[in-house]
Protein backbone atom coordinates (compact mmCIF):
# COMPACT_ATOMS: atom_id res chain seq x y z
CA UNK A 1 35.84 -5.57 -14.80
CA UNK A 2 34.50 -6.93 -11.14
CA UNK A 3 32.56 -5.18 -9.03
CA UNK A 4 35.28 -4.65 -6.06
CA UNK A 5 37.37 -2.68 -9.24
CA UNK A 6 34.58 -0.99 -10.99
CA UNK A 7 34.52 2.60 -8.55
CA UNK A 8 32.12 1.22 -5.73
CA UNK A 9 33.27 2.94 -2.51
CA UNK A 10 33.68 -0.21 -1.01
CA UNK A 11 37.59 -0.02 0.99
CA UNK A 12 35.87 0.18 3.96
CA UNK A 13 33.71 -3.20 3.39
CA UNK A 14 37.18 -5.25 2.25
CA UNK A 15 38.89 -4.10 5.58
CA UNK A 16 35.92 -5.06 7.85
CA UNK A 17 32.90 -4.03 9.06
CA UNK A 18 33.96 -4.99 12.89
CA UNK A 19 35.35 -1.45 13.88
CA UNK A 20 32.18 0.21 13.20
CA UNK A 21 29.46 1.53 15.65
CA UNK A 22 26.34 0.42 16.20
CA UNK A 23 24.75 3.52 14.88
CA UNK A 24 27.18 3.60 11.55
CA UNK A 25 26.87 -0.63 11.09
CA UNK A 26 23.21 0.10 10.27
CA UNK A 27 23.65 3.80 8.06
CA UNK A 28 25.89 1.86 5.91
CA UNK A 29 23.70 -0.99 5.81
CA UNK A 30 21.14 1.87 4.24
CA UNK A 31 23.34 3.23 2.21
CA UNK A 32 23.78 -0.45 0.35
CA UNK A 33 20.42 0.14 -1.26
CA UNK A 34 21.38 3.24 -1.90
CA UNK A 35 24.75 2.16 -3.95
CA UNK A 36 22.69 -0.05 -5.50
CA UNK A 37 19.94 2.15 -7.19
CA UNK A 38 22.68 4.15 -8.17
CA UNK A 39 24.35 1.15 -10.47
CA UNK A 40 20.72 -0.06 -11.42
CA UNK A 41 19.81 3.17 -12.83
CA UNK A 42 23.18 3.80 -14.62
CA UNK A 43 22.16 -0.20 -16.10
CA UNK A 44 18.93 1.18 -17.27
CA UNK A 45 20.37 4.78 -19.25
CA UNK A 46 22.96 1.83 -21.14
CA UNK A 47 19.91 0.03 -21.90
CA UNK A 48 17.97 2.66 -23.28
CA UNK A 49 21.42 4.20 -24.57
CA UNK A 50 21.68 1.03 -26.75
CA UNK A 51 18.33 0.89 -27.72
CA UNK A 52 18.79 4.41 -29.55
CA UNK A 53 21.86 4.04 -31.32
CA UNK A 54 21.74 3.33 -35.13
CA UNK A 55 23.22 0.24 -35.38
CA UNK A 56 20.22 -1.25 -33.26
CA UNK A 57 17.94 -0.30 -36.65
CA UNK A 58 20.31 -2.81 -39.01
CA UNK A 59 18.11 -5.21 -39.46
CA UNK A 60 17.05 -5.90 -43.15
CA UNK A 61 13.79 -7.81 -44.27
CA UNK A 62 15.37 -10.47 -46.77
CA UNK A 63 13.99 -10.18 -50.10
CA UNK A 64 10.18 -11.14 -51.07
CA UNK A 65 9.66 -12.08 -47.07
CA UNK A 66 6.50 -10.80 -45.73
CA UNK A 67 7.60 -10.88 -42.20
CA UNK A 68 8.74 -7.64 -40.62
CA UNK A 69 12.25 -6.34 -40.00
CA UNK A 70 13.18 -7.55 -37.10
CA UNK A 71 13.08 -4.13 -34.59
CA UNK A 72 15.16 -2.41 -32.89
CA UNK A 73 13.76 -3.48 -29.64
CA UNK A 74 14.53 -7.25 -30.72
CA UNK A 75 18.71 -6.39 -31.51
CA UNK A 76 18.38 -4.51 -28.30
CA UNK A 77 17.06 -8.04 -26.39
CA UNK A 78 19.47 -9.79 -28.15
CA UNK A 79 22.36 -7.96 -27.01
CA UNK A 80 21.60 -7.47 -23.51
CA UNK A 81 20.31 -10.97 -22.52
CA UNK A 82 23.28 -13.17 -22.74
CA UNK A 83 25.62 -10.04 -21.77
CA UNK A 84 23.47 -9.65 -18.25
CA UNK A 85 23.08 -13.51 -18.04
CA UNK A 86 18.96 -13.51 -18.67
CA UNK A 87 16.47 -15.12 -20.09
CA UNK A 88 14.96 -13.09 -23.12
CA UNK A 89 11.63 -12.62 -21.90
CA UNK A 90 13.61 -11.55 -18.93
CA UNK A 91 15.64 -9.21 -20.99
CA UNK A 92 13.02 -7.25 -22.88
CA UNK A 93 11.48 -6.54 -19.74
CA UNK A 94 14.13 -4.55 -18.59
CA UNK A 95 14.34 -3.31 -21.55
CA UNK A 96 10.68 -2.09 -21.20
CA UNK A 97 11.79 -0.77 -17.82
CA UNK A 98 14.25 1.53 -19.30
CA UNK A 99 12.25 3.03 -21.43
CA UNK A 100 9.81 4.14 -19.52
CA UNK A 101 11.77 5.33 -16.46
CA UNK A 102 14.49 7.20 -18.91
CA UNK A 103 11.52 8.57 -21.05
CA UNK A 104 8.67 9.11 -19.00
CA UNK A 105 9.50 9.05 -15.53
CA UNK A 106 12.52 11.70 -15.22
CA UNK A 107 11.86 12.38 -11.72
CA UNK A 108 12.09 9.10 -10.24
CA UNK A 109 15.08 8.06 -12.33
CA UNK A 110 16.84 10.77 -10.90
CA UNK A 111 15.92 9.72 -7.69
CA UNK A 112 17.09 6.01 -8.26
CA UNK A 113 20.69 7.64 -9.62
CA UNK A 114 20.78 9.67 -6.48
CA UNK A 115 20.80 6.63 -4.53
CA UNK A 116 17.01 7.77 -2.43
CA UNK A 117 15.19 5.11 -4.19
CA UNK A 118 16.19 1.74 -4.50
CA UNK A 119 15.46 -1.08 -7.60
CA UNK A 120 11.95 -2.50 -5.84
CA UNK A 121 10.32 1.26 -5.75
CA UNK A 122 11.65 2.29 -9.30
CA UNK A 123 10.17 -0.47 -10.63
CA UNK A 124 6.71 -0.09 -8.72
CA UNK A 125 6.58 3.32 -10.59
CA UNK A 126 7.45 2.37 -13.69
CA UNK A 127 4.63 -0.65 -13.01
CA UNK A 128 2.13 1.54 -12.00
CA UNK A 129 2.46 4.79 -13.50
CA UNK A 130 3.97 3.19 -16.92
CA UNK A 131 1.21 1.51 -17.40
CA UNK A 132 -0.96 4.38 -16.95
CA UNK A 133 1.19 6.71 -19.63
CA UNK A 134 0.61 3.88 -22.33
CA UNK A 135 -2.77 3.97 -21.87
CA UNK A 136 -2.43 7.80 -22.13
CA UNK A 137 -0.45 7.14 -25.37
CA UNK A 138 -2.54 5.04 -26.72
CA UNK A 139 -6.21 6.60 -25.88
CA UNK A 140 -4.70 10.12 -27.61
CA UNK A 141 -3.18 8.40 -30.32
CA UNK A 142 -6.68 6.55 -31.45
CA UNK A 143 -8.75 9.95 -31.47
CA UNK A 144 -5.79 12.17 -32.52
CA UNK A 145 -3.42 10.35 -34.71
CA UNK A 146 -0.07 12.44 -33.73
CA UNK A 147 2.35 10.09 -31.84
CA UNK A 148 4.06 13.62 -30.82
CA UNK A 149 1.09 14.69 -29.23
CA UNK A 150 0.60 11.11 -27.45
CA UNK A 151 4.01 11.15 -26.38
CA UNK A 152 3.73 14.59 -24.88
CA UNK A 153 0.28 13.93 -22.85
CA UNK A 154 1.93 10.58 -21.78
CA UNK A 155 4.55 12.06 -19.94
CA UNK A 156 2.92 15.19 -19.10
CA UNK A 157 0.31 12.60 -17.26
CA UNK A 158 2.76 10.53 -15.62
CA UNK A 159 4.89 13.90 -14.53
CA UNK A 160 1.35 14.47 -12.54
CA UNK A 161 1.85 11.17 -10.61
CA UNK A 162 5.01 11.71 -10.01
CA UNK A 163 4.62 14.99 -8.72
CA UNK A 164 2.44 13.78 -5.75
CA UNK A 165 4.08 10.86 -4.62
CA UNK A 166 7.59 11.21 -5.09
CA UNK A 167 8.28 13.41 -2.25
CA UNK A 168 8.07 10.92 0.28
CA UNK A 169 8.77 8.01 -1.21
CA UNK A 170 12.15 7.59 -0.58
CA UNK A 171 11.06 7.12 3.38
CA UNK A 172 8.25 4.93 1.87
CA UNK A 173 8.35 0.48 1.85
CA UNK A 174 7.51 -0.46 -2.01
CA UNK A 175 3.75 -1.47 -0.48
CA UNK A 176 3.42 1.86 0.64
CA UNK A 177 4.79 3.50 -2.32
CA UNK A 178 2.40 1.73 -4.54
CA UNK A 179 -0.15 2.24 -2.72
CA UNK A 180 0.38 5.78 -3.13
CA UNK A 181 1.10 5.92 -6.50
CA UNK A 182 -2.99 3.89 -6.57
CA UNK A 183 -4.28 6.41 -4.86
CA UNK A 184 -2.67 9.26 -7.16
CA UNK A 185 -3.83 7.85 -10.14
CA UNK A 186 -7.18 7.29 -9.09
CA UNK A 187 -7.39 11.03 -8.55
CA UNK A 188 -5.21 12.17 -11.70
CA UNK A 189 -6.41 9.99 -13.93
CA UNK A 190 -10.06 8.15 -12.88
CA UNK A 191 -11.43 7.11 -16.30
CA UNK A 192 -7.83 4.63 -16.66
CA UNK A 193 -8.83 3.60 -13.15
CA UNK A 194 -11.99 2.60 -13.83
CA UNK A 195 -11.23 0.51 -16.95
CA UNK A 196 -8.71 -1.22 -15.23
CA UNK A 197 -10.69 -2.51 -12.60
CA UNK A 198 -13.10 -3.73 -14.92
CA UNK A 199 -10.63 -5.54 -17.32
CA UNK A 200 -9.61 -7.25 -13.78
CA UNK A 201 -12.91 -7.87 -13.13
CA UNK A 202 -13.38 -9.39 -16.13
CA UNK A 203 -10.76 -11.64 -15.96
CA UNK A 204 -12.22 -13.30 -12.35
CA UNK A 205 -11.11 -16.70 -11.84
CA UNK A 206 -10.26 -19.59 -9.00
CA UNK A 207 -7.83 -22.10 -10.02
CA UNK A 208 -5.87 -24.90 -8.04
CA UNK A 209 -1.87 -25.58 -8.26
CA UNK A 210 -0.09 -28.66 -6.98
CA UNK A 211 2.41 -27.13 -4.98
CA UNK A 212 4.46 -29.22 -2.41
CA UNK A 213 3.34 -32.25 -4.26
CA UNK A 214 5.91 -34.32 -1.90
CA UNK A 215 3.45 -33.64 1.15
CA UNK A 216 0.13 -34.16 -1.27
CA UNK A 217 -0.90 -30.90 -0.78
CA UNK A 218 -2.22 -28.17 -3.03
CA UNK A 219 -2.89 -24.72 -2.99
CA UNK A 220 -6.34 -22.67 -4.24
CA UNK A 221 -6.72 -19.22 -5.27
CA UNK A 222 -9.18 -17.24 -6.55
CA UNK A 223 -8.69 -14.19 -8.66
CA UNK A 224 -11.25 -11.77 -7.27
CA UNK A 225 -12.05 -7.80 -6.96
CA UNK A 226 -10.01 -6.42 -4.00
CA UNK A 227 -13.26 -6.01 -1.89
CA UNK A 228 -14.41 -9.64 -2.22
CA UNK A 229 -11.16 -10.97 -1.67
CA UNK A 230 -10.44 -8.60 1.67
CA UNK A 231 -13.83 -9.62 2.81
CA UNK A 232 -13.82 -13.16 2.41
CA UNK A 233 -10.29 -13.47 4.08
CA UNK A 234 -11.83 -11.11 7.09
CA UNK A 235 -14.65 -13.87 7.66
CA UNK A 236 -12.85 -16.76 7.81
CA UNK A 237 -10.33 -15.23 10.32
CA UNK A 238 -13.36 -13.90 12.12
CA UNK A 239 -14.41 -17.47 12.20
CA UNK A 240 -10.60 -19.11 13.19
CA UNK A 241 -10.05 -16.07 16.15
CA UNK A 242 -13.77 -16.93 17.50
CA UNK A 243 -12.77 -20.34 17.90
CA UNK A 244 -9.46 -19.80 19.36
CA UNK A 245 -11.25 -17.69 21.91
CA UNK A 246 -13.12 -20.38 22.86
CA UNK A 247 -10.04 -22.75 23.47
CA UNK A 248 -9.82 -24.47 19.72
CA UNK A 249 -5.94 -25.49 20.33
CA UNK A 250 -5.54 -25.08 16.22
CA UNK A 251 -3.48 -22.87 15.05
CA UNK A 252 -5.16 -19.96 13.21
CA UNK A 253 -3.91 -20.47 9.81
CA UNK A 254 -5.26 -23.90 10.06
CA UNK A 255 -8.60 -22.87 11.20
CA UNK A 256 -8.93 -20.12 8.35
CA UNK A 257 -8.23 -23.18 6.30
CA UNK A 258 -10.75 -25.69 7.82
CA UNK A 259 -13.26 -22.92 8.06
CA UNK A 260 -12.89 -22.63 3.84
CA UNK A 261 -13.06 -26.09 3.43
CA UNK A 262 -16.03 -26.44 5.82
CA UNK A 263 -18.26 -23.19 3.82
CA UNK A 264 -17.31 -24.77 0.39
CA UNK A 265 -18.16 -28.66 1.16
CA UNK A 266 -20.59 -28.13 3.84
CA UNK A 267 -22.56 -25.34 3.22
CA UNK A 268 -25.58 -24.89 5.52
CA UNK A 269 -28.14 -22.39 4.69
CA UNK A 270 -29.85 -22.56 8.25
CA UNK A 271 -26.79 -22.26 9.55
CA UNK A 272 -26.83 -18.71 10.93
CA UNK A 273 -30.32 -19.36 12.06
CA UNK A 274 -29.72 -22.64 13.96
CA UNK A 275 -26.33 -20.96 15.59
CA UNK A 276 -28.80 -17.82 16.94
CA UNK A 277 -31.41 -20.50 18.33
CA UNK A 278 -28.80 -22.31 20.34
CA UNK A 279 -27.11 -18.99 21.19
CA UNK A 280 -29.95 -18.06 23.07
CA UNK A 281 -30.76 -21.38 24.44
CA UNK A 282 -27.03 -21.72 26.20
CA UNK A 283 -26.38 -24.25 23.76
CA UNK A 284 -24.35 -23.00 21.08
CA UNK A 285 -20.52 -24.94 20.31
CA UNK A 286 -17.89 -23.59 19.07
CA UNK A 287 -18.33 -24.22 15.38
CA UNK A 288 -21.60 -22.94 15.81
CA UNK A 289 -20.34 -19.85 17.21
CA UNK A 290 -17.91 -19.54 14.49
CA UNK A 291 -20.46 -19.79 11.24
CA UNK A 292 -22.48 -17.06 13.05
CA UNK A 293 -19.78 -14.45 13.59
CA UNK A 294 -20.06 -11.52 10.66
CA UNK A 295 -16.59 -10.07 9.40
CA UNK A 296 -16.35 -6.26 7.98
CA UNK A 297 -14.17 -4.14 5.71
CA UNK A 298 -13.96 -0.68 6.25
CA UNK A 299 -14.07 1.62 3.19
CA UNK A 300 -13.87 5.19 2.92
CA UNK A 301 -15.15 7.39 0.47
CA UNK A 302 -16.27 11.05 0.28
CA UNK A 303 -19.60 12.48 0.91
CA UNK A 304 -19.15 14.18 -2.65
CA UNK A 305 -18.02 11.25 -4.17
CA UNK A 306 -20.71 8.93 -2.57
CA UNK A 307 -23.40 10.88 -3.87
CA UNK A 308 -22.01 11.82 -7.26
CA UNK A 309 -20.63 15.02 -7.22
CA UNK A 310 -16.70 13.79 -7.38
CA UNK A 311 -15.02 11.06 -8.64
CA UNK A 312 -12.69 10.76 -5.76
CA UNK A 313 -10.79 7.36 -5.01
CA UNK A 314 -12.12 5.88 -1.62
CA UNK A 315 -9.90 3.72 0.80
CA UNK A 316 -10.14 0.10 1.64
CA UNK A 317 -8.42 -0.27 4.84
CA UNK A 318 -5.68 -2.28 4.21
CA UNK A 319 -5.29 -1.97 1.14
CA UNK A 320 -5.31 1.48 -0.52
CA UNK A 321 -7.38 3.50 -3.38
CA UNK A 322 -10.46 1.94 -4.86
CA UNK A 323 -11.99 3.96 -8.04
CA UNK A 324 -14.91 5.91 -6.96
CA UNK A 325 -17.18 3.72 -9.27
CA UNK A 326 -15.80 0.14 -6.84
CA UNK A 327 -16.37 2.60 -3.53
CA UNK A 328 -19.90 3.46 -4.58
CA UNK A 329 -20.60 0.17 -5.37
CA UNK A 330 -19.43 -1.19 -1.48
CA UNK A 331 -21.54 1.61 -0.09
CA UNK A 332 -24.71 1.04 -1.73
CA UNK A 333 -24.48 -3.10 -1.39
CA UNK A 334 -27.26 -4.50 0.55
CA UNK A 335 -26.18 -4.55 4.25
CA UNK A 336 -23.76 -2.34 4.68
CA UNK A 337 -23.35 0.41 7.82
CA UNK A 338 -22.38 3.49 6.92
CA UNK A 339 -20.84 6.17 9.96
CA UNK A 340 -19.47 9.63 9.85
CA UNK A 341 -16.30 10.03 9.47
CA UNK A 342 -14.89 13.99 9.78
CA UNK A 343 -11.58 14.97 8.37
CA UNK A 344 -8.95 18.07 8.58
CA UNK A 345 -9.28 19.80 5.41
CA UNK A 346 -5.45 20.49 5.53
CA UNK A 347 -4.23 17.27 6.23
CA UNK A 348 -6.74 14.68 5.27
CA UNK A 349 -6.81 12.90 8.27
CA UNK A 350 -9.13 11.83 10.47
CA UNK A 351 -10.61 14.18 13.35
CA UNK A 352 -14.25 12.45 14.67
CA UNK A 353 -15.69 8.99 14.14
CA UNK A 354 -19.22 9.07 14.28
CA UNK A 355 -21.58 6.18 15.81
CA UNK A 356 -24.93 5.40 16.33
CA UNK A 357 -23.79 4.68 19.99
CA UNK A 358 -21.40 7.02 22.00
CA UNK A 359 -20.08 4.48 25.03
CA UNK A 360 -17.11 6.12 25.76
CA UNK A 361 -14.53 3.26 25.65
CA UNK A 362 -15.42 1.12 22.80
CA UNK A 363 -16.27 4.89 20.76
CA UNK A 364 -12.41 5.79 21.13
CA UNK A 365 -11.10 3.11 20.45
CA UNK A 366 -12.63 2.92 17.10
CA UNK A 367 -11.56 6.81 16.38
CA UNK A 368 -8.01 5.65 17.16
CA UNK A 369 -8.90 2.49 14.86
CA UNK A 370 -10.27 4.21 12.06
CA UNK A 371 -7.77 6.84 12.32
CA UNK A 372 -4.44 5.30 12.26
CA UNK A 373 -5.28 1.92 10.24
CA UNK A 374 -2.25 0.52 10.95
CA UNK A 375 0.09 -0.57 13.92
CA UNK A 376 1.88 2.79 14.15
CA UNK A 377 5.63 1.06 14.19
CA UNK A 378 7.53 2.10 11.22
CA UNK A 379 6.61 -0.12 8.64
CA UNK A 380 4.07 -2.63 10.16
CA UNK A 381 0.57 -3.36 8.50
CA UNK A 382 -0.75 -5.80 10.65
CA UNK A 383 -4.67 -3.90 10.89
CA UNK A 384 -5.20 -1.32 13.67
CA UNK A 385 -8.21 -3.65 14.57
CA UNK A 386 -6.11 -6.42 15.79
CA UNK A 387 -3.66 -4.26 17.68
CA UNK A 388 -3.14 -3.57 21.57
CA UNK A 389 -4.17 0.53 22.42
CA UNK A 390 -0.78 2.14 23.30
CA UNK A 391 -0.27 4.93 25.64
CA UNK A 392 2.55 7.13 23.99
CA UNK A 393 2.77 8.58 27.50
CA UNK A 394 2.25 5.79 29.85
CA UNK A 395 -0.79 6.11 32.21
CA UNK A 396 -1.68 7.64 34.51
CA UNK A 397 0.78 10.49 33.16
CA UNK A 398 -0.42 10.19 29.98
CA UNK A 399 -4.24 10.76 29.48
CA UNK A 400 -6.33 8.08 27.84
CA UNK A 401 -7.51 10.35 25.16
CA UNK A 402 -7.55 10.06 21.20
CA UNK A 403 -4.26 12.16 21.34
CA UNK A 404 -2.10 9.76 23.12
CA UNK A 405 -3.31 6.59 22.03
CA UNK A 406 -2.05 4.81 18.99
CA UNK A 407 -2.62 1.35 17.57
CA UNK A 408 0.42 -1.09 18.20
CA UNK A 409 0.63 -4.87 17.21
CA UNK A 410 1.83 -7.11 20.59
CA UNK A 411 5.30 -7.26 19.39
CA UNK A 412 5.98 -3.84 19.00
CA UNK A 413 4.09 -3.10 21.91
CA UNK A 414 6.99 -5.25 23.58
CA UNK A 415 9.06 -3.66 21.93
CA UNK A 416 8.69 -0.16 23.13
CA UNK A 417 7.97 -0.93 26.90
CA UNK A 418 10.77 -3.70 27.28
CA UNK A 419 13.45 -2.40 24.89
CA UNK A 420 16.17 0.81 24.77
CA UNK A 421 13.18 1.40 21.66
CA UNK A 422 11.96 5.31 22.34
CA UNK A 423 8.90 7.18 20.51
CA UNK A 424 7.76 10.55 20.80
CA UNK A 425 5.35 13.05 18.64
CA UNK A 426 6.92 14.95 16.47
CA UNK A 427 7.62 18.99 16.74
CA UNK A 428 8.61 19.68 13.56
CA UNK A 429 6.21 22.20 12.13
CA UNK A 430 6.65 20.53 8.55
CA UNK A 431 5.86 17.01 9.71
CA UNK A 432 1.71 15.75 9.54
CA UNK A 433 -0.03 16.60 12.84
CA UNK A 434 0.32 13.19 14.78
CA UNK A 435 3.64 12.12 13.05
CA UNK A 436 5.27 9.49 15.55
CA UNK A 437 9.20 9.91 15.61
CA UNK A 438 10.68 6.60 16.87
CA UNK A 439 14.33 6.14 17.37
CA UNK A 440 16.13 2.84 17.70
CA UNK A 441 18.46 1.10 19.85
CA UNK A 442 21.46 2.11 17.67
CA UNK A 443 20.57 5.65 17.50
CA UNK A 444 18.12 6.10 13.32
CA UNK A 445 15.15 8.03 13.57
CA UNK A 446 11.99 6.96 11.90
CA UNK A 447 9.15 8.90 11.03
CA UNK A 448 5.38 6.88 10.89
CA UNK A 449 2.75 9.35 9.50
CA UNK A 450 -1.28 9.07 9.66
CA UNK A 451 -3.02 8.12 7.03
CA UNK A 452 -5.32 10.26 4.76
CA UNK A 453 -8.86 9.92 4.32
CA UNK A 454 -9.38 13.12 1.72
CA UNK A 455 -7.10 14.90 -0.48
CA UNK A 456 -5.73 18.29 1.43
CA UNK A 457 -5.73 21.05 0.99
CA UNK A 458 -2.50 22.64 -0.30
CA UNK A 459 -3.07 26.05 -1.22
CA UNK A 460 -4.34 26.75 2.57
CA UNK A 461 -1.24 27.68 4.99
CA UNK A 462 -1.25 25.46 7.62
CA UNK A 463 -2.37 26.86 11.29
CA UNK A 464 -0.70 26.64 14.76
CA UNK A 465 -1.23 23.03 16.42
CA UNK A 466 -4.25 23.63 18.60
CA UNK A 467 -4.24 19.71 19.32
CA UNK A 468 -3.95 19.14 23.46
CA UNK A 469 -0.75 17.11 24.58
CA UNK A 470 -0.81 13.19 25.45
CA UNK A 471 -0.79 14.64 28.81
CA UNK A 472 -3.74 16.31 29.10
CA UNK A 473 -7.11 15.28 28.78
CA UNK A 474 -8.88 17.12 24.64
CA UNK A 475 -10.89 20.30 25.03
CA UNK A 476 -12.75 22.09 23.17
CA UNK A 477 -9.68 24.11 21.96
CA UNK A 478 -8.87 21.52 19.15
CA UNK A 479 -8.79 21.37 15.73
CA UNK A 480 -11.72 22.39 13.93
CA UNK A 481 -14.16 19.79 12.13
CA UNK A 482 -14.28 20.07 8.64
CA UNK A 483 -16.97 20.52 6.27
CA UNK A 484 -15.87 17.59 3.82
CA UNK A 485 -17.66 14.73 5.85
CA UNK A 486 -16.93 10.94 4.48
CA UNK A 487 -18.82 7.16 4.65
CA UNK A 488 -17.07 4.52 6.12
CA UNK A 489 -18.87 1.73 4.56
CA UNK A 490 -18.66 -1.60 6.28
């Protein structure tokens, strides 16, 4: 049976897509992915369908042979591979997938069917939290010895997860979505957390491929904890943008590139002490300049985790949840900076940035920094700290306060000012305080949210907006500090 003849509403795509509008070309568009979780999570009940039925438990062991029956997880592989065109390791991991999301993870299979999540963010869940419920399985099946019993904590474990993240995910990329789903199970379950990142950390590594051997090139990786990794990649583009600054007409991926090269073949251990003499001497070059700049990642963790009393995941910008073991571990590292950070209890976002130095300017900016994280565009990562400060209403009508200022890359900065491109705060009582609502050319909505710095408080109902408008200047009639203070550890 094809596709076109197998009950996919697709009439309208035979006769055209031409005749539609702007604002209906993209909302079907959407619903593609849609259509397409639909069929992808009807593939995965036949899968698991099959799996259960008896004849996938034929298999006999052929007399005096001490190898196992062959199980029903094998016939299952065996049917489904050369029926779906696929490899068998490719098979058995589908396989794996059904399973889990037709077992454990009700909730976001009945998403998928209903067309709000799509193949990529099914499978992050079933990644993620899957992994989690085995190790749930597993860890009550050692001390108890009831597979009943393990099955029933597994799922009741990974229900958990799925009860926090699932309600937005289906306006959430897969990135965000995971990182979500991190962050849940960092909070749910901490003790799998923790021995996760230390099998990873175990299993440390650099190796070296030859990819693009036509062009002699190669590439070089190293397998490293997230905060290593995010900090050695922040000081070599600290390096390449100092150099463009100072004219170096390389581009910066190739000067993030020379600059590894240069710290692993060259190393200099009077380097940063040469590049301060000749600093203050007038006689520093640019490569000088660039081995004495220091790079920073920001992580956030709660006062009550920091000192013990929690085991609260903290937040590596960029990134998402660290266990509260990793986030410890950043803050109490030689040579880090720790500053206040205040959040709304309700909400979990950021209210006041503390510094040792209050200079108006460069003190907003990194509230609005810290704060947001992000460019504030619907789906765009690029960091907060490398984005232009955007007016949501332009100056002078707009005030240049925390409340009308939001972090936006240079392209979508563009974008809004030189583009039909709109984007307003949001009204909606339900919505975040500070969700951005930005509509597009052809008429969709999209909603960006804040991120959250501490887990908020649900049982509290949540109080009138006391926040000033973009268009006047904050008084002292906004929202209250909270108690929970945090460490943003640099």
């Amino acid at each position: 049976m094809s596709v076109v003849s197998s009950g996919i509403a697709l009439a309208a795509a035979e006769a055209g897509v031409s005749h539609l509008s702007d604002y209906h070309l993209l909302g079907d568009l959407g619903r593609t992915a849609g259509i397409q979780g639909a069929w992808y999570a009807h593939r995965l009940k036949l899968i698991a369908e099959l799996y259960h039925r008896p004849i996938m438990l034929s298999a006999t062991r052929e007399p005096g042979s001490r190898r196992k029956a062959l199980s029903a997880a094998d016939l299952t592989v065996a049917e489904i591979a050369p029926q779906l065109h696929l490899g068998e390791d490719a098979a058995r991991r589908l396989l794996s997938r059904a399973l889990t999301l037709t077992s454990r993870l009700p909730a976001t299979l009945a998403l998928l069917a209903d067309g709000q999540l799509d193949e990529d963010r099914a499978n992050a869940m079933e990644d993620l939290v899957g992994k989690m419920a085995a190790w749930a399985y597993e860890s009550v099946l050692e001390d108890d010895g009831s597979p009943r019993l393990a099955e029933h904590a597994a799922t009741a474990l990974a229900g958990m997860v799925e009860s926090r993240v699932l309600k937005r995910a289906p306006s959430q990329r897969t990135d965000l979505l995971r990182n979500s789903t991190r962050t849940a199970i960092a909070r749910i379950a901490p003790a799998y957390a923790a021995t996760l990142n230390r099998h990873a950390t175990a299993g440390r590594n650099v190796f070296v491929t030859h990819r693009k051997q036509d062009e002699q090139m190669g590439f070089l990786g190293a397998h490293l904890s997230i905060v290593e990794a995010k900090a050695c990649f922040a000081a070599l583009d600290t390096r390449a943008r100092a150099l463009r600054h100072l004219g170096d007409l390389r581009t910066l991926d190739q000067l993030r590139a020379d600059a590894l090269v240069e710290a692993i073949l060259n190393p200099s251990p009077i380097a940063q002490a040469t590049t301060a003499t000749r600093a203050r001497t007038g006689s520093a070059t640019s490569r000088d300049v660039a081995r004495g700049v220091s790079a920073h990642v920001q992580v956030t963790v709660s006062l009550e985790t920091l000192i013990g009393l929690r085991d609260d995941p903290g937040h590596l910008t960029g990134y998402g949840a660290l266990t509260a073991e990793v986030a410890r571990a950043v803050a109490f590292t030689p040579g880090s900076t720790w500053r206040r950070l205040i959040t709304d209890p309700l909400s979990g976002t950021l209210l006041d940035y503390g510094r040792t130095r209050y200079k108006a300017p460069g003190a907003l900016a990194d509230h609005v920094i810290a704060r947001d994280v992000t460019c504030s565009h619907p789906g765009c990562t690029r960091p907060a700290e490398n984005c232009d400060l955007d007016h949501l209403l332009p100056f002078p009508l707009g005030a240049t306060c925390e409340c009308n200022l939001r972090p936006r890359c240079r392209r979508h900065h563009r974008l809004k000012h030189e583009t039909p491109w709109k984007v307003t705060t949001s009204s909606d009582p339900d919505d975040p305080d500070g969700t951005l609502i930005s509509t597009s050319p052809t008429g969709h909505t999209y909603r960006t949210h804040r991120p959250t710095f501490t887990e908020p408080t649900a049982a509290e109902p949540k109080p009138p907006a006391t926040q000033p408008s973009p268009s006047t200047p904050p008084g002292p009639a906004g929202l209250q500090a909270s108690d929970r203070s945090g460490a943003d550890s640099e």
